[in-house]
Protein backbone atom coordinates (compact mmCIF):
# COMPACT_ATOMS: atom_id res chain seq x y z
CA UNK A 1 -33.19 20.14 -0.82
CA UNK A 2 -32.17 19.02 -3.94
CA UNK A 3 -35.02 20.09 -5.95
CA UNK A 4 -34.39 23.41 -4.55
CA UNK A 5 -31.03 23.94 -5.54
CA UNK A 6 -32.02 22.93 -8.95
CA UNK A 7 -34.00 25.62 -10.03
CA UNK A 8 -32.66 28.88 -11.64
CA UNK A 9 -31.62 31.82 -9.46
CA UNK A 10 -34.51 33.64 -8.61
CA UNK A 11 -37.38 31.52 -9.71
CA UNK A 12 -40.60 31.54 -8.49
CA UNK A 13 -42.20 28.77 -7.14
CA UNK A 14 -44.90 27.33 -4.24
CA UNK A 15 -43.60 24.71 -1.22
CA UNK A 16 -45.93 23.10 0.37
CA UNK A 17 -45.55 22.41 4.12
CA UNK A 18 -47.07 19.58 6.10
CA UNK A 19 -44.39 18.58 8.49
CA UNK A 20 -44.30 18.20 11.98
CA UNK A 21 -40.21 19.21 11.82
CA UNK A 22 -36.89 17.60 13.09
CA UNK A 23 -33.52 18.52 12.56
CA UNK A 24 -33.22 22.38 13.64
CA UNK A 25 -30.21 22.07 11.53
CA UNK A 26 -32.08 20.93 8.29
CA UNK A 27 -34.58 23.46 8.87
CA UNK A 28 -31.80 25.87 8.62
CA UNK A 29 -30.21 24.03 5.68
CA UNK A 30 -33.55 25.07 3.53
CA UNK A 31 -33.93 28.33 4.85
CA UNK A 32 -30.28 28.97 3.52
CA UNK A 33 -31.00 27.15 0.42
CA UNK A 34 -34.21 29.63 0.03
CA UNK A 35 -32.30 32.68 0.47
CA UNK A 36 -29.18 31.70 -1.97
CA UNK A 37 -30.47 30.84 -4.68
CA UNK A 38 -32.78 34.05 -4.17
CA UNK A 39 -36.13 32.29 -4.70
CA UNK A 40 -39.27 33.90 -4.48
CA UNK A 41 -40.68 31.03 -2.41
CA UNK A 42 -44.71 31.37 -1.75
CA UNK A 43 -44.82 28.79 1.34
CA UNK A 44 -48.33 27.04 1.55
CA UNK A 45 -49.02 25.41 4.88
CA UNK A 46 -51.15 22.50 4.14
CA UNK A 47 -51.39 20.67 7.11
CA UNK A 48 -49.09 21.17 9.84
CA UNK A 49 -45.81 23.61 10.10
CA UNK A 50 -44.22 22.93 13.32
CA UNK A 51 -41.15 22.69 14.96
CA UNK A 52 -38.08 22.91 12.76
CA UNK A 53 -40.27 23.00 9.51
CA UNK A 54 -41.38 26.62 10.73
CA UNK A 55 -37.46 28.00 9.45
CA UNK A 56 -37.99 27.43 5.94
CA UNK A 57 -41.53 28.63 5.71
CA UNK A 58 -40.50 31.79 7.75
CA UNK A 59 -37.77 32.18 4.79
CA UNK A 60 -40.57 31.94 2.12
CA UNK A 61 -41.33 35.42 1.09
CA UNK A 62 -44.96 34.97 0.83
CA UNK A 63 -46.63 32.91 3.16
CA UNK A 64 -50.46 31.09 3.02
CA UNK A 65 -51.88 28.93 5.62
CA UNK A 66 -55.79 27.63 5.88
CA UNK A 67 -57.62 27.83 9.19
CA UNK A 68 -57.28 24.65 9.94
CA UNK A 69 -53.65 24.49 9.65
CA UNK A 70 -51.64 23.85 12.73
CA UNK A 71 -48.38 25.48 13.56
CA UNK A 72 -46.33 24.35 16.94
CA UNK A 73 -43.95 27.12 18.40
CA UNK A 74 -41.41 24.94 20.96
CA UNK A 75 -37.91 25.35 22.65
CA UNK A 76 -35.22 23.51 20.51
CA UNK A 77 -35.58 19.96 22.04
CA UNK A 78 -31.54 18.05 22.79
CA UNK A 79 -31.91 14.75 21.49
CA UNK A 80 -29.32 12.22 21.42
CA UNK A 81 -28.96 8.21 21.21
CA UNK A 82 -25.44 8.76 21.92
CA UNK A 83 -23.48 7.54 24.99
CA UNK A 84 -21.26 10.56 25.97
CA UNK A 85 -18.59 11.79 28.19
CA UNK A 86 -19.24 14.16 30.87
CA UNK A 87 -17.55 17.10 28.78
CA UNK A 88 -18.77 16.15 25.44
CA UNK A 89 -22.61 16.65 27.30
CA UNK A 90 -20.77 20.16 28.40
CA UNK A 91 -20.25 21.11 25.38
CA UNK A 92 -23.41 20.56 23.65
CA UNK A 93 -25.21 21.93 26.69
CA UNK A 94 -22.95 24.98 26.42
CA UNK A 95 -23.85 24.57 21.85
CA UNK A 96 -27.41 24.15 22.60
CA UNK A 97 -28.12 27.68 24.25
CA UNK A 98 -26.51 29.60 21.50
CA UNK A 99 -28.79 27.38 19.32
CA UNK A 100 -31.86 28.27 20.78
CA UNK A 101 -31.70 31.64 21.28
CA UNK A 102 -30.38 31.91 17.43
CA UNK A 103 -33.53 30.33 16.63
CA UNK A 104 -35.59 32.45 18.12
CA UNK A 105 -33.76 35.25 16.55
CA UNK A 106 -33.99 33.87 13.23
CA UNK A 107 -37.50 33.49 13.22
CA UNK A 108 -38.04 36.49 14.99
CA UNK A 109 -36.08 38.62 11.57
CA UNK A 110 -37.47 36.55 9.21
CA UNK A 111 -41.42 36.77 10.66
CA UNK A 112 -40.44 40.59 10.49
CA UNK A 113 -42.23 40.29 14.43
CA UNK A 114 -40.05 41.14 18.01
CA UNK A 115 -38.42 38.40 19.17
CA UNK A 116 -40.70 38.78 22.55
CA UNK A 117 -43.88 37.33 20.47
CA UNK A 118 -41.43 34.52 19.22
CA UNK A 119 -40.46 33.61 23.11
CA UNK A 120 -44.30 34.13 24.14
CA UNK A 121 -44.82 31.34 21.49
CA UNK A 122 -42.01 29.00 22.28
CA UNK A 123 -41.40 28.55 25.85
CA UNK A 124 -43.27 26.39 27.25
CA UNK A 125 -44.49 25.81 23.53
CA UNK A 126 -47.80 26.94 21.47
CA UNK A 127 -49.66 25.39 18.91
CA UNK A 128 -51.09 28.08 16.76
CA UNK A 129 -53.96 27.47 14.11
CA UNK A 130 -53.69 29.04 10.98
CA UNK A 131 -56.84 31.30 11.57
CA UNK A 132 -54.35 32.95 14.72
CA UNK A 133 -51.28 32.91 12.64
CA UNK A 134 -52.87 34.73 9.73
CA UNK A 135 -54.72 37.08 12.36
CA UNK A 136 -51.40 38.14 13.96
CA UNK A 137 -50.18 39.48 10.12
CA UNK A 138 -47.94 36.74 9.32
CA UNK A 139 -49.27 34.70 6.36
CA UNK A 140 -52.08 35.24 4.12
CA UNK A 141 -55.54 33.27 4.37
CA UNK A 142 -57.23 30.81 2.15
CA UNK A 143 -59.91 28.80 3.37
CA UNK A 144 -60.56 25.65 1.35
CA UNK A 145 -63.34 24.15 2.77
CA UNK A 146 -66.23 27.40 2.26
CA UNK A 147 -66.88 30.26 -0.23
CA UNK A 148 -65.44 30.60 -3.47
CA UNK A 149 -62.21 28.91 -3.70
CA UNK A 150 -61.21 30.47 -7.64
CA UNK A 151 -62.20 34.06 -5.65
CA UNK A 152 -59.89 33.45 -2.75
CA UNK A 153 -57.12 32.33 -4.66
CA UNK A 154 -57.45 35.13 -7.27
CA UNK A 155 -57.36 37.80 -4.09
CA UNK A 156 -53.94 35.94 -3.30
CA UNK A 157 -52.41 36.19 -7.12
CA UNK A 158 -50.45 33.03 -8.50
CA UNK A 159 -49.23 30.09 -6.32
């Protein structure tokens, strides 16, 4: 986060992705941080994008993944090592749908795709490969391993 918000306003720049997620809420935290300080964010998946992880490449404004990159569509998952009362667990219940179907609305906007295909995905949960995921229109293609790698990557422009 904090290399992000050191950059100048507008700046291009490549983030690589190879997480498995984790905090919905830090995955919004860098999508925020993406958008306000107006970066022109290429978002390379190198490895895995899944979960939480998928907010802030969704707010990249150009997108790469290789075909053997893995990206995992899932319901936001309630986790909690605390011991609560009956109403705090009401509450959070009550917090957690709003969550989740924010989430799917988010990504849903920021994919540019109807927030059906995001629901399809998510519920009970999909791992996509990167092959699919470029197939469907939402990131660009490079594929490391074969062919001409300087050929791809000039077809794609500048990371």
């Amino acid at each position: 986060m904090e290399k992000l918000t050191e950059v100048p306003f507008g700046s291009p720049g490549t983030i690589f992705f190879d997480s498995g997620g984790g905090s919905a809420y830090a995955g919004l935290a860098l999508a925020a941080v993406i958008r306000l300080r107006g970066l022109r964010a290429t978002g390379v998946v190198a490895g895995e994008c899944s979960s939480a992880a998928l907010i802030p490449f969704a707010a990249c404004r150009r997108r790469i993944v290789t075909p053997q990159a893995t990206l995992l569509f899932h319901p936001v998952r309630w986790q909690s090592d605390d011991d609560m009362q009956l109403e705090e667990a009401a509450e959070w219940a009550r917090h957690f749908q709003i969550l989740e179907r924010s989430m799917d609305d988010l990504l849903s906007q920021l994919f540019e795709i109807p927030v059906s295909q995001i629901s399809n995905w998510t519920r009970p949960g999909r791992f996509l490969t990167g092959a699919e995921f470029a197939a469907a229109g939402l990131a660009q293609m490079v594929d490391l391993f074969s062919g001409d790698l300087r050929q791809q990557l000039a077809k794609l422009g500048s990371l």
